[in-house]
Protein backbone atom coordinates (compact mmCIF):
# COMPACT_ATOMS: atom_id res chain seq x y z
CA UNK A 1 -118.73 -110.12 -41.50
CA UNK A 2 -118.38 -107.11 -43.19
CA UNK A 3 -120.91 -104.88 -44.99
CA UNK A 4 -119.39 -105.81 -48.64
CA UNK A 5 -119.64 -109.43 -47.94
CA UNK A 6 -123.54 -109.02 -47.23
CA UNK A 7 -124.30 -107.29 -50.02
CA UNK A 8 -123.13 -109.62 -52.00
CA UNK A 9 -124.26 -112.29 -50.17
CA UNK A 10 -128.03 -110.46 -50.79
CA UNK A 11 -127.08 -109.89 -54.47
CA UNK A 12 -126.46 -113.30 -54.92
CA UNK A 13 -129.43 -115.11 -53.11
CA UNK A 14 -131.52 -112.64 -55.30
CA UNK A 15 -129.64 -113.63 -58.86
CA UNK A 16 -130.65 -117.28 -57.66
CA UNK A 17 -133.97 -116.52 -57.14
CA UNK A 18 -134.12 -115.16 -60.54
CA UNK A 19 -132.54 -117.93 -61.89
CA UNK A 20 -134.73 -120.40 -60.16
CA UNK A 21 -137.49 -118.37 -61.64
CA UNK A 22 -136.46 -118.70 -64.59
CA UNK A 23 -136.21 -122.04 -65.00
CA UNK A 24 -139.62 -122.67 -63.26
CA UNK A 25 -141.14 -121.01 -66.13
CA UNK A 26 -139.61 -122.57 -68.86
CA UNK A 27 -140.13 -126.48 -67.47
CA UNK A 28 -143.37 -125.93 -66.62
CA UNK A 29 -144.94 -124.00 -69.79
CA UNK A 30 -147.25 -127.14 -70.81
CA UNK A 31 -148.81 -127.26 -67.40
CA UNK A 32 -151.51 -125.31 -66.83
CA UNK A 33 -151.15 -122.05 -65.56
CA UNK A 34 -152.72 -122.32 -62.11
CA UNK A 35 -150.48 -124.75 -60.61
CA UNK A 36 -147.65 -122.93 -62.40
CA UNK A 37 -148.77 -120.21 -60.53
CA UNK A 38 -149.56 -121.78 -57.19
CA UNK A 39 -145.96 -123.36 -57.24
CA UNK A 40 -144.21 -119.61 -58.05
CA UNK A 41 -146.26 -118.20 -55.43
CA UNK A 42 -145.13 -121.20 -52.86
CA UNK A 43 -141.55 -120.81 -53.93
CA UNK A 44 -141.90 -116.45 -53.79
CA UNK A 45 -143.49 -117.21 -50.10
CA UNK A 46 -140.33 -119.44 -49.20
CA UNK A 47 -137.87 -116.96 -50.77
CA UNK A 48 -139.83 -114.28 -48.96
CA UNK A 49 -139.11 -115.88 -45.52
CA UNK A 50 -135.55 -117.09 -46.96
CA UNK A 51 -134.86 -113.39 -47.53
CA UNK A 52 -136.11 -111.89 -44.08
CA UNK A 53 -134.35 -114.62 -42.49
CA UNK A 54 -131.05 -113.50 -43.89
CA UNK A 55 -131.99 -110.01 -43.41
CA UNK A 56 -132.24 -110.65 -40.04
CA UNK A 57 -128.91 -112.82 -40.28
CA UNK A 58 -127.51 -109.56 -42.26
CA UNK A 59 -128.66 -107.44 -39.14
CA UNK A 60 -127.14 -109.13 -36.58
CA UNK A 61 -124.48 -109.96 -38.62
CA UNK A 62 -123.60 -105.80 -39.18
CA UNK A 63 -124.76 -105.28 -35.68
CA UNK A 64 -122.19 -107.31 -34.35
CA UNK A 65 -119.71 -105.80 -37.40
CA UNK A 66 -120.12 -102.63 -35.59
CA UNK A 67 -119.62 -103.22 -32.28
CA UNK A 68 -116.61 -105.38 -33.25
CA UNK A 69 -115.37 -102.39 -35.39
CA UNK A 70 -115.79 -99.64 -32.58
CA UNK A 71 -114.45 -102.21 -30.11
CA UNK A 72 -111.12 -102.55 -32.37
CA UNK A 73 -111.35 -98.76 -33.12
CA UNK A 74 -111.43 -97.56 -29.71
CA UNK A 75 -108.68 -100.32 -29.20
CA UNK A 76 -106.53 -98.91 -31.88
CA UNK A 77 -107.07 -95.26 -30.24
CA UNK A 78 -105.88 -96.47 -27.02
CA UNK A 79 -102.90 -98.32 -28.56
CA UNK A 80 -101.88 -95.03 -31.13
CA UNK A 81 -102.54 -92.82 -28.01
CA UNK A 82 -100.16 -94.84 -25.85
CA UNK A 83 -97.90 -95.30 -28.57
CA UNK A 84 -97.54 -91.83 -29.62
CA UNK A 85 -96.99 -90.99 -25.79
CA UNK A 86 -94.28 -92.78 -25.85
CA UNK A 87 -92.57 -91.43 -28.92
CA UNK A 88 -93.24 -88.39 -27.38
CA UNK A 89 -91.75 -89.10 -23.99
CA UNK A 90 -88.87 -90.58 -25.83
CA UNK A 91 -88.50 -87.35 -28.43
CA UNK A 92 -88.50 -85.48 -25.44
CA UNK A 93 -85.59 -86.92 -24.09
CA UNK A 94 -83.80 -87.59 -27.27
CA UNK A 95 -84.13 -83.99 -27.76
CA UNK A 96 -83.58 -82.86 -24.26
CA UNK A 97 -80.25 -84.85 -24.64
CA UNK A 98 -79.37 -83.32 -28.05
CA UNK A 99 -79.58 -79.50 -26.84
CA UNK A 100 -77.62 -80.85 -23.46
CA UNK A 101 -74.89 -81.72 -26.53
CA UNK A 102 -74.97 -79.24 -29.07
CA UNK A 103 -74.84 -76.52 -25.61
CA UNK A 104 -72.03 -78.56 -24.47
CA UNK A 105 -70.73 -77.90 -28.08
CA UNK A 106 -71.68 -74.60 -28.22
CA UNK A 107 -70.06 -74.35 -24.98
CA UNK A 108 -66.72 -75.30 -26.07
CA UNK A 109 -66.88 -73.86 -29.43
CA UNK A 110 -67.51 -70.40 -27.74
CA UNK A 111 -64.79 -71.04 -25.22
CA UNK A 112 -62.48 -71.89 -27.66
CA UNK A 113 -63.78 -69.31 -29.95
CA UNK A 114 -63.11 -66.67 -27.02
CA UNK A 115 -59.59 -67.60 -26.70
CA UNK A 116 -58.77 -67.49 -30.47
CA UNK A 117 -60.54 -64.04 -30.34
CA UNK A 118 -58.34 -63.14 -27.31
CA UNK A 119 -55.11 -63.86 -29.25
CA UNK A 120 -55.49 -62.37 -32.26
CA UNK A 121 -56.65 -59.11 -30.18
CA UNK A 122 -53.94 -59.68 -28.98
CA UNK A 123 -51.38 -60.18 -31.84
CA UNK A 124 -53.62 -57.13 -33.63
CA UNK A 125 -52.75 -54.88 -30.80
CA UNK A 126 -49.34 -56.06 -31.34
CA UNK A 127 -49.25 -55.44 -34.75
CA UNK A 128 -50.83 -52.64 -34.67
CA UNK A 129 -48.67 -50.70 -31.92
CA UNK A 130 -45.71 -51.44 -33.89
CA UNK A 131 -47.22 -50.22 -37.17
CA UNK A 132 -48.80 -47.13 -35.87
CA UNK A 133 -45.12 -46.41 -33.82
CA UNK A 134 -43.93 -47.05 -36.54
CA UNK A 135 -46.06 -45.03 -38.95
CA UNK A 136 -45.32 -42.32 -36.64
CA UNK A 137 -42.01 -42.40 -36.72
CA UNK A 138 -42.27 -41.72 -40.43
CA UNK A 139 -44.66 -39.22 -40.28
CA UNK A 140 -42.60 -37.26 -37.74
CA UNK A 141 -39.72 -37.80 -39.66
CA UNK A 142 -41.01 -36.47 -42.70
CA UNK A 143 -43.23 -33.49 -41.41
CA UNK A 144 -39.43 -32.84 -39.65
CA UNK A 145 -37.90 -33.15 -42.95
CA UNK A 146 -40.77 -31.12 -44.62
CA UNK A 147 -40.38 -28.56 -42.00
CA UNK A 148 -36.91 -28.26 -42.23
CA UNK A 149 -37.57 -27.71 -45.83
CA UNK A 150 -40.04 -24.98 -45.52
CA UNK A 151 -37.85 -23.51 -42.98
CA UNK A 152 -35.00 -23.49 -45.42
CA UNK A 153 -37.82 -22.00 -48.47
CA UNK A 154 -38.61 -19.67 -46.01
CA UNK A 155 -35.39 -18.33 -45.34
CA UNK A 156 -34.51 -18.46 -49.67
CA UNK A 157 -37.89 -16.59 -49.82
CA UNK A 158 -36.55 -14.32 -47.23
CA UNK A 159 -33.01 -14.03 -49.54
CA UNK A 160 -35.07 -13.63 -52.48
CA UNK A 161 -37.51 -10.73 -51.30
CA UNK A 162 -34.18 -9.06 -49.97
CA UNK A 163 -32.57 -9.66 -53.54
CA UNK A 164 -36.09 -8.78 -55.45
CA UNK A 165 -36.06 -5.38 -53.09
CA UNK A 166 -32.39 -4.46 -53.76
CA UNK A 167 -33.12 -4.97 -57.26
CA UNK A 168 -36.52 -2.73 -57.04
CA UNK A 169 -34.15 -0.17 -55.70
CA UNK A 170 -31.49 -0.97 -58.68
CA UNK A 171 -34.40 -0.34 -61.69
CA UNK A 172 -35.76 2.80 -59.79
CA UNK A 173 -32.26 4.44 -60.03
CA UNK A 174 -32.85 5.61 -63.23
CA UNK A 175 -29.06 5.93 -63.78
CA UNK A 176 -28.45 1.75 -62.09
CA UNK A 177 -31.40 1.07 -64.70
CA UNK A 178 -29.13 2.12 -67.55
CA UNK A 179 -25.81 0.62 -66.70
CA UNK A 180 -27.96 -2.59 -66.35
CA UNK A 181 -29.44 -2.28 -70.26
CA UNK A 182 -25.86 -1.40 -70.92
CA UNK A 183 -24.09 -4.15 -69.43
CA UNK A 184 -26.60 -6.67 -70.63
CA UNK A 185 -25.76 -4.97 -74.38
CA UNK A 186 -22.26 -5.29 -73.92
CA UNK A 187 -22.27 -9.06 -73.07
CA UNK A 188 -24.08 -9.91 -76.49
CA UNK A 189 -21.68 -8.00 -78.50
CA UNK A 190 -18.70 -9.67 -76.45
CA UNK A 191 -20.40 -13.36 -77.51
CA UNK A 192 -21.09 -11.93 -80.88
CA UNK A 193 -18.82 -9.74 -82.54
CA UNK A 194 -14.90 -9.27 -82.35
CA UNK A 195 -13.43 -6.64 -80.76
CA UNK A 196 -11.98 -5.13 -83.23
CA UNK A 197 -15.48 -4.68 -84.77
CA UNK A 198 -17.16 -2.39 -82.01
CA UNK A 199 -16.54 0.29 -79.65
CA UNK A 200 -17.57 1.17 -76.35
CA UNK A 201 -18.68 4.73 -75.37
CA UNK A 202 -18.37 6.17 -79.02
CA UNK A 203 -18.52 9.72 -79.84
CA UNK A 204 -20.37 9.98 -82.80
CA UNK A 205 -20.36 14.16 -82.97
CA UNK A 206 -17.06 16.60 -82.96
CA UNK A 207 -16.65 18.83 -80.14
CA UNK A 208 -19.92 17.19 -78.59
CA UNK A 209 -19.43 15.25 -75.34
CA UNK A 210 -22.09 13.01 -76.05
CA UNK A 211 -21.46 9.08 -76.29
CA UNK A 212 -23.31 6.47 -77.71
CA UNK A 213 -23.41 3.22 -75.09
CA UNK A 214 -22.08 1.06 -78.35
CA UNK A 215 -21.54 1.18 -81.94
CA UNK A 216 -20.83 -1.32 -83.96
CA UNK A 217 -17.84 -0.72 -87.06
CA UNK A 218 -18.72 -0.68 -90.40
CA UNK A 219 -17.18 -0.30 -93.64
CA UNK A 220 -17.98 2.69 -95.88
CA UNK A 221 -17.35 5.59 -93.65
CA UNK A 222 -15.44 8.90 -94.89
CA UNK A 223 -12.04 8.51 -95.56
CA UNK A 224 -11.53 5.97 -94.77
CA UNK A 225 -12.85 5.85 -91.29
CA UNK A 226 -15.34 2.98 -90.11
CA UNK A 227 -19.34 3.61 -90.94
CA UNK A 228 -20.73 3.76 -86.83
CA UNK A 229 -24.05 1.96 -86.27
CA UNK A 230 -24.98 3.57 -82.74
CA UNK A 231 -27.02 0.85 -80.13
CA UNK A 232 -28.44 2.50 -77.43
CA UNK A 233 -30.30 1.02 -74.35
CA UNK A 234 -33.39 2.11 -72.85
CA UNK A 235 -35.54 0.63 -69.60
CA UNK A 236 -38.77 2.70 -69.39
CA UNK A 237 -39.38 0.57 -66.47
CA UNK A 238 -41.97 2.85 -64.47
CA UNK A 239 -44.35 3.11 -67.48
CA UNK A 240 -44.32 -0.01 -68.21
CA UNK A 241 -44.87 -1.44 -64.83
CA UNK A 242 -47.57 0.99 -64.31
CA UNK A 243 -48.88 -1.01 -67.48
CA UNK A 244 -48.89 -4.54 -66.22
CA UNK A 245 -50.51 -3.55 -63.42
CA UNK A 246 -53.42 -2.08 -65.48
CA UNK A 247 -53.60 -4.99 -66.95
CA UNK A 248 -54.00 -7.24 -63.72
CA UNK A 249 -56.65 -4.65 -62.58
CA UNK A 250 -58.02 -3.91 -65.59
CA UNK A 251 -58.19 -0.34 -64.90
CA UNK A 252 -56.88 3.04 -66.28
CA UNK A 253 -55.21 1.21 -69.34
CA UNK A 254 -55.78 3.57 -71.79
CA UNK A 255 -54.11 6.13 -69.62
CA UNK A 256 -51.33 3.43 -68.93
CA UNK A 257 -50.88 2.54 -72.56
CA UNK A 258 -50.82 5.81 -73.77
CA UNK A 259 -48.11 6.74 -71.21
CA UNK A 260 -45.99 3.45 -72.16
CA UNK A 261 -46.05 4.59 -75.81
CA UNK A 262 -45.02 8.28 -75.03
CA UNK A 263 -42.38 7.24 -73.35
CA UNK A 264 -41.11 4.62 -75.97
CA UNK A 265 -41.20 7.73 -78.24
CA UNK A 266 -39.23 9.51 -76.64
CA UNK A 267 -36.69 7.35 -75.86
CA UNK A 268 -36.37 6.86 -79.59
CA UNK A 269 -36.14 10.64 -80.36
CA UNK A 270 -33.53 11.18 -77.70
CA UNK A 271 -31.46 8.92 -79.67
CA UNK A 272 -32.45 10.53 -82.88
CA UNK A 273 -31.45 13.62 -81.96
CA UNK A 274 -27.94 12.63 -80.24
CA UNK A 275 -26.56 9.80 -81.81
CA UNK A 276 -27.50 9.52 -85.70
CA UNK A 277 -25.08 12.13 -87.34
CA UNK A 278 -24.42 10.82 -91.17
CA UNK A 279 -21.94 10.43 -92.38
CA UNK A 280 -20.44 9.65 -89.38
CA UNK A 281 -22.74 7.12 -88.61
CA UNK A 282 -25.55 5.07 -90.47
CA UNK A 283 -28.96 7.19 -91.27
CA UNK A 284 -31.01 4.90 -88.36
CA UNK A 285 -29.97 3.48 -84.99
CA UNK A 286 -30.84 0.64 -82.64
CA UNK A 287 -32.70 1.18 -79.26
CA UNK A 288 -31.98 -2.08 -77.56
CA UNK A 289 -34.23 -3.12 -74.72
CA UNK A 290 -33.42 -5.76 -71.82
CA UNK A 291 -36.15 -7.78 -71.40
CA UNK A 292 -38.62 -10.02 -74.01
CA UNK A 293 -41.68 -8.74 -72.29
CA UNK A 294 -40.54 -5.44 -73.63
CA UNK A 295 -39.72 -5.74 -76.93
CA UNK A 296 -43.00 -8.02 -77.41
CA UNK A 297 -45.06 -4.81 -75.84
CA UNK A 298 -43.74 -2.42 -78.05
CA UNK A 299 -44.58 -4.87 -80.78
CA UNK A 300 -48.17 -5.22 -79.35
CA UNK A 301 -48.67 -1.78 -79.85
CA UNK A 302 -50.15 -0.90 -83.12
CA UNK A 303 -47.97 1.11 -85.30
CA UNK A 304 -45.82 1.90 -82.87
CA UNK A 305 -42.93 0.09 -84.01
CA UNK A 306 -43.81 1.37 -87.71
CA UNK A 307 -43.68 4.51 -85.84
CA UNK A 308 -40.32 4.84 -84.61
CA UNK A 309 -38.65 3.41 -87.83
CA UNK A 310 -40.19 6.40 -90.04
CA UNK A 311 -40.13 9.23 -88.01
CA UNK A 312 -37.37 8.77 -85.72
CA UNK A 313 -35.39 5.99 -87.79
CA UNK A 314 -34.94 3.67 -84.96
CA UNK A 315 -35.10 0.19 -84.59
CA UNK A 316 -36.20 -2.11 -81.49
CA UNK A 317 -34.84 -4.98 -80.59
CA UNK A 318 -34.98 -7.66 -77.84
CA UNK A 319 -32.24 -10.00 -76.43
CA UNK A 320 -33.29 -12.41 -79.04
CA UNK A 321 -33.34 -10.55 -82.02
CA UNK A 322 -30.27 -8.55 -81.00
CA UNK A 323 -28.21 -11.67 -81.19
CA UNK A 324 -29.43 -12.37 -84.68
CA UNK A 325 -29.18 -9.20 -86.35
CA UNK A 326 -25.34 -9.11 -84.94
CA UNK A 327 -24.78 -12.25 -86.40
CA UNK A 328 -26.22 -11.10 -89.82
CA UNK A 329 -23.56 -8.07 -89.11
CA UNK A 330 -21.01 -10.56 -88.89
CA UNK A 331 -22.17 -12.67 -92.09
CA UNK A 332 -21.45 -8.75 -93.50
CA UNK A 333 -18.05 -8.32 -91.77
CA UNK A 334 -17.09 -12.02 -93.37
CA UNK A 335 -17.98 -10.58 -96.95
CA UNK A 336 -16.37 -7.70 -96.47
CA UNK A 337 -13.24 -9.64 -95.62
CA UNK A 338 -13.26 -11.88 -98.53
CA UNK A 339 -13.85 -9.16 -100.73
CA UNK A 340 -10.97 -7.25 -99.54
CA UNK A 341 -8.69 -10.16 -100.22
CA UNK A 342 -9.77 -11.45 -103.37
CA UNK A 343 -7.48 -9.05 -104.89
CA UNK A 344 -4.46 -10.26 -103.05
CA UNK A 345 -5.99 -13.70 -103.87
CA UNK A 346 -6.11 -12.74 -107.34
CA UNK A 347 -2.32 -11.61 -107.88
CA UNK A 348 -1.24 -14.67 -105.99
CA UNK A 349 -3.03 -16.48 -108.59
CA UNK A 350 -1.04 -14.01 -111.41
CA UNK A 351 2.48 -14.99 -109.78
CA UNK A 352 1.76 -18.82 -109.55
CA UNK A 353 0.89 -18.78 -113.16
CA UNK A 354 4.09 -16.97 -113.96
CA UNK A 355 6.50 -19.75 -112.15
CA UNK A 356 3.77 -22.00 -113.73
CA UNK A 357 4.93 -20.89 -116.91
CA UNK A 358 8.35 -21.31 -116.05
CA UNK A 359 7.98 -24.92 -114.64
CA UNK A 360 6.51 -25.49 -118.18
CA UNK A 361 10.03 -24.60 -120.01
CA UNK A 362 11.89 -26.29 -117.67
CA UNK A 363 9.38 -29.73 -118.23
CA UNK A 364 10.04 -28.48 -122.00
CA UNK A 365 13.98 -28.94 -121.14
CA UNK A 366 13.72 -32.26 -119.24
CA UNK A 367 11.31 -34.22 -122.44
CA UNK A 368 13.67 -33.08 -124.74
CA UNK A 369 16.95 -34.53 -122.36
CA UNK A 370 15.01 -38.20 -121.63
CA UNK A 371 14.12 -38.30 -125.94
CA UNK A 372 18.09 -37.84 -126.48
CA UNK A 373 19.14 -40.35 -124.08
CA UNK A 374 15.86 -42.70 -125.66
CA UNK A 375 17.60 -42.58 -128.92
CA UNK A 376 21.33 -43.31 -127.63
CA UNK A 377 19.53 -46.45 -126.39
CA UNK A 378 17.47 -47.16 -128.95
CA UNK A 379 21.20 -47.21 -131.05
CA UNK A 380 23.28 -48.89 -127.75
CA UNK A 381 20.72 -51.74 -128.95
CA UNK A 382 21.81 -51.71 -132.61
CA UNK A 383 25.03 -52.14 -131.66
CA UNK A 384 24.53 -54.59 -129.34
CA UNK A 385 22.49 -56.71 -131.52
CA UNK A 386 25.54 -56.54 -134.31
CA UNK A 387 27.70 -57.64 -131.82
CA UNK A 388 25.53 -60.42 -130.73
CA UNK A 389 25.66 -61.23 -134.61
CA UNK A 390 29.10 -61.54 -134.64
CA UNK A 391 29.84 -63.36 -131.49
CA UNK A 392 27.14 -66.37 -132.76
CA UNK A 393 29.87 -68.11 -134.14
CA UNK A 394 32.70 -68.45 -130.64
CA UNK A 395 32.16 -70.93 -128.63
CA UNK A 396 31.09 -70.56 -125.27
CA UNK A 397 33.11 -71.28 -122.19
CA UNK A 398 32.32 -72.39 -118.65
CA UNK A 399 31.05 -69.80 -116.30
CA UNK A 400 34.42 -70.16 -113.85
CA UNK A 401 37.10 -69.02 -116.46
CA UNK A 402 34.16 -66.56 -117.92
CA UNK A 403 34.38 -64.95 -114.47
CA UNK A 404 37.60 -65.40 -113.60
CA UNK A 405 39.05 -63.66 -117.84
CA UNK A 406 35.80 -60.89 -117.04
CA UNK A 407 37.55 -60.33 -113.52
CA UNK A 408 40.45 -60.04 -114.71
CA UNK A 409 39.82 -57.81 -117.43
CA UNK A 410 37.62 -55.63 -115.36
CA UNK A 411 40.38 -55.17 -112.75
CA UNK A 412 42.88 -53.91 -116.33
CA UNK A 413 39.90 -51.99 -117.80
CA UNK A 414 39.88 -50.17 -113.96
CA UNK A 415 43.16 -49.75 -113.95
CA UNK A 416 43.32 -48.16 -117.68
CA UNK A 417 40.14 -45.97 -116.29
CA UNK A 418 42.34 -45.00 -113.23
CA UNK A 419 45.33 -43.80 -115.40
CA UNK A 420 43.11 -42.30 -117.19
């Protein structure tokens, strides 16, 4: 039995005892008190031994409950100990055989693994060989090509230092310096101007051997002659090279522009002094000079170009501005031109209102001629209309015999005509 069960076995006998108690008292009020009390103490002694005789019972009872619980206790030990022995015995080998698999797995995964590996290394290699040939190939071809090009640049360079040197040694010749201005000049006023309207090597003083590079014709020169605009050209190359390079090294350029402007000056008075001889020639000149870096230097300078326009009466211009202020010349020249023939244009007009005039008799002549033959109509009508009136009455023939008497008398009226 188990411990619950004899508790409550011991709860219960108790409750009963109670109980019986209990009743005892209430049955047996009217008797007397001492056998009342004999009786409970009789029954108390009996419940007494009834309760250390199951106490006893109880005792053995959990004694043997114990025994009977360590014997199944160290039963179920055993039996849990043998059992989990065997699971383990049998995990053991269950898992001993699972890592035999998954190596034989791995095995073959890695094997197979291996020779995948070994044939893309190989097709890589493959690949690769042919791209980096062929990447090569390229590269050699164009560092070939690229050399071949520099080779080439490097011979142009070689061309163009030669050229840049010959041409060093052209603008140092002060005299190769001024046919180059000069020729440069002379191809704007070919593009520009007419022939006709400029010369070459001008001599703008009598008995003087002096000759202006160009002049350009205009009208209003004594007697007739053509007013000379002289156009000079000037390169003061040295000063102002010696002036860019100041201004790279930032050094001396006072001294560099003062140099550059004293030899603009006189540049300008030279061709003061030789070629502007009025009224030969106009009161001012033009100093033409070949290059835009130039002109746009001269302009930098303050007042200088102010300068040369009051006190020497010269005026500098670039390739640029050359070509416009011809063309203004030419605007000029075109004025000029029309001016000259308006009055031709003007008696043309005089004569072709004279035969205008005489156009108008001879319209006068013809009106009058068609109104005379209008009214020998108008009265070839009348008649006709009296004749009609007079014919109303004849009777009408066929149209044969009308032809054939009209033919007829035609042919005899022809004849009369012809004898006539």
């Amino acid at each position: 039995m188990t411990p619950p069960t004899i508790l409550t076995i011991i709860i219960t006998a108790l409750t009963a005892a109670n109980l019986i108690l209990l009743l005892l008292s209430r049955r047996d009020k009217a008797k007397d008190r001492d056998s009342a009390e004999n009786r409970g103490k009789a029954e108390l002694t009996r419940l007494t031994d009834e309760i250390k005789r199951l106490d006893t019972v109880l005792r053995e009872e959990f004694a043997r409950s114990r025994q009977e619980g360590q014997e199944s206790g160290r039963a179920s030990r055993e039996e849990l100990s043998q059992a989990l022995k065997t699971n383990r015995e049998e995990l053991s080998q269950s898992l001993k055989e699972t890592r035999d698999t998954v190596e034989a797995r791995l095995r073959r995964i890695q094997e197979e693994n291996t020779r995948q590996l070994e044939e893309m290394r190989k097709t890589v290699d493959e690949k690769l060989r042919e791209s980096v040939e062929k990447r090569f190939d390229e590269s050699f071809k164009l560092i070939s090509d690229r050399l071949e090009q520099v080779h080439r640049g490097l011979g142009e360079m070689q061309t163009l230092a030669s050229g840049v040197g010959d041409l060093k040694k052209v603008l140092t010749n002060v005299k190769t310096r001024g046919n180059l201005g000069e020729i440069q000049l002379g191809a704007i006023l070919e593009q520009i101007l007419s022939p006709e309207q400029y010369e070459r090597n001008a001599a703008v003083r009598q008995g003087s051997q002096e000759r202006v590079e160009y002049a350009v014709r205009l009208p209003g020169g004594v007697d007739g002659a053509p007013l000379l605009l002289p156009i000079d050209s000037k390169f003061p190359i040295e000063d102002y090279q010696r002036l860019l390079d100041a201004y790279d090294s930032n050094t001396e350029l006072e001294t560099a522009s003062r140099q550059f402007e004293s030899a603009v000056k006189k540049n300008a008075k030279e061709i003061h002094t030789k070629y502007i001889n009025p009224p030969t020639t106009t009161d001012f000149a033009i100093m033409f000079v070949p290059t835009e870096g130039l002109y746009a230097e001269i302009l930098r300078r303050p007042g200088l170009f102010e300068l040369l326009q009051r006190e020497h009466r010269i005026t500098v211009v670039g390739p640029a501005n050359t070509a416009a202020f011809l063309s203004s010349l030419q605007m000029g020249f075109r004025t000029l031109a029309i001016e000259k023939r308006s009055s031709e244009v003007w008696e043309l007009l005089g004569a072709v209102k004279t035969e205008f005039g005489k156009f108008g008799g001879v319209l006068d002549g013809i009106k009058n001629k068609i109104n005379a033959a209008a009214n020998e109509l108008d009265r070839v009508g009348v008649r006709s209309r009296a004749i009609e009136r007079r014919l109303r009455g004849v009777e009408e023939i066929d149209a044969y015999r009308a032809d054939a008497l009209l033919g007829e008398g035609e042919g005899a009226h022809g004849a009369d005509t012809a004898d006539f």
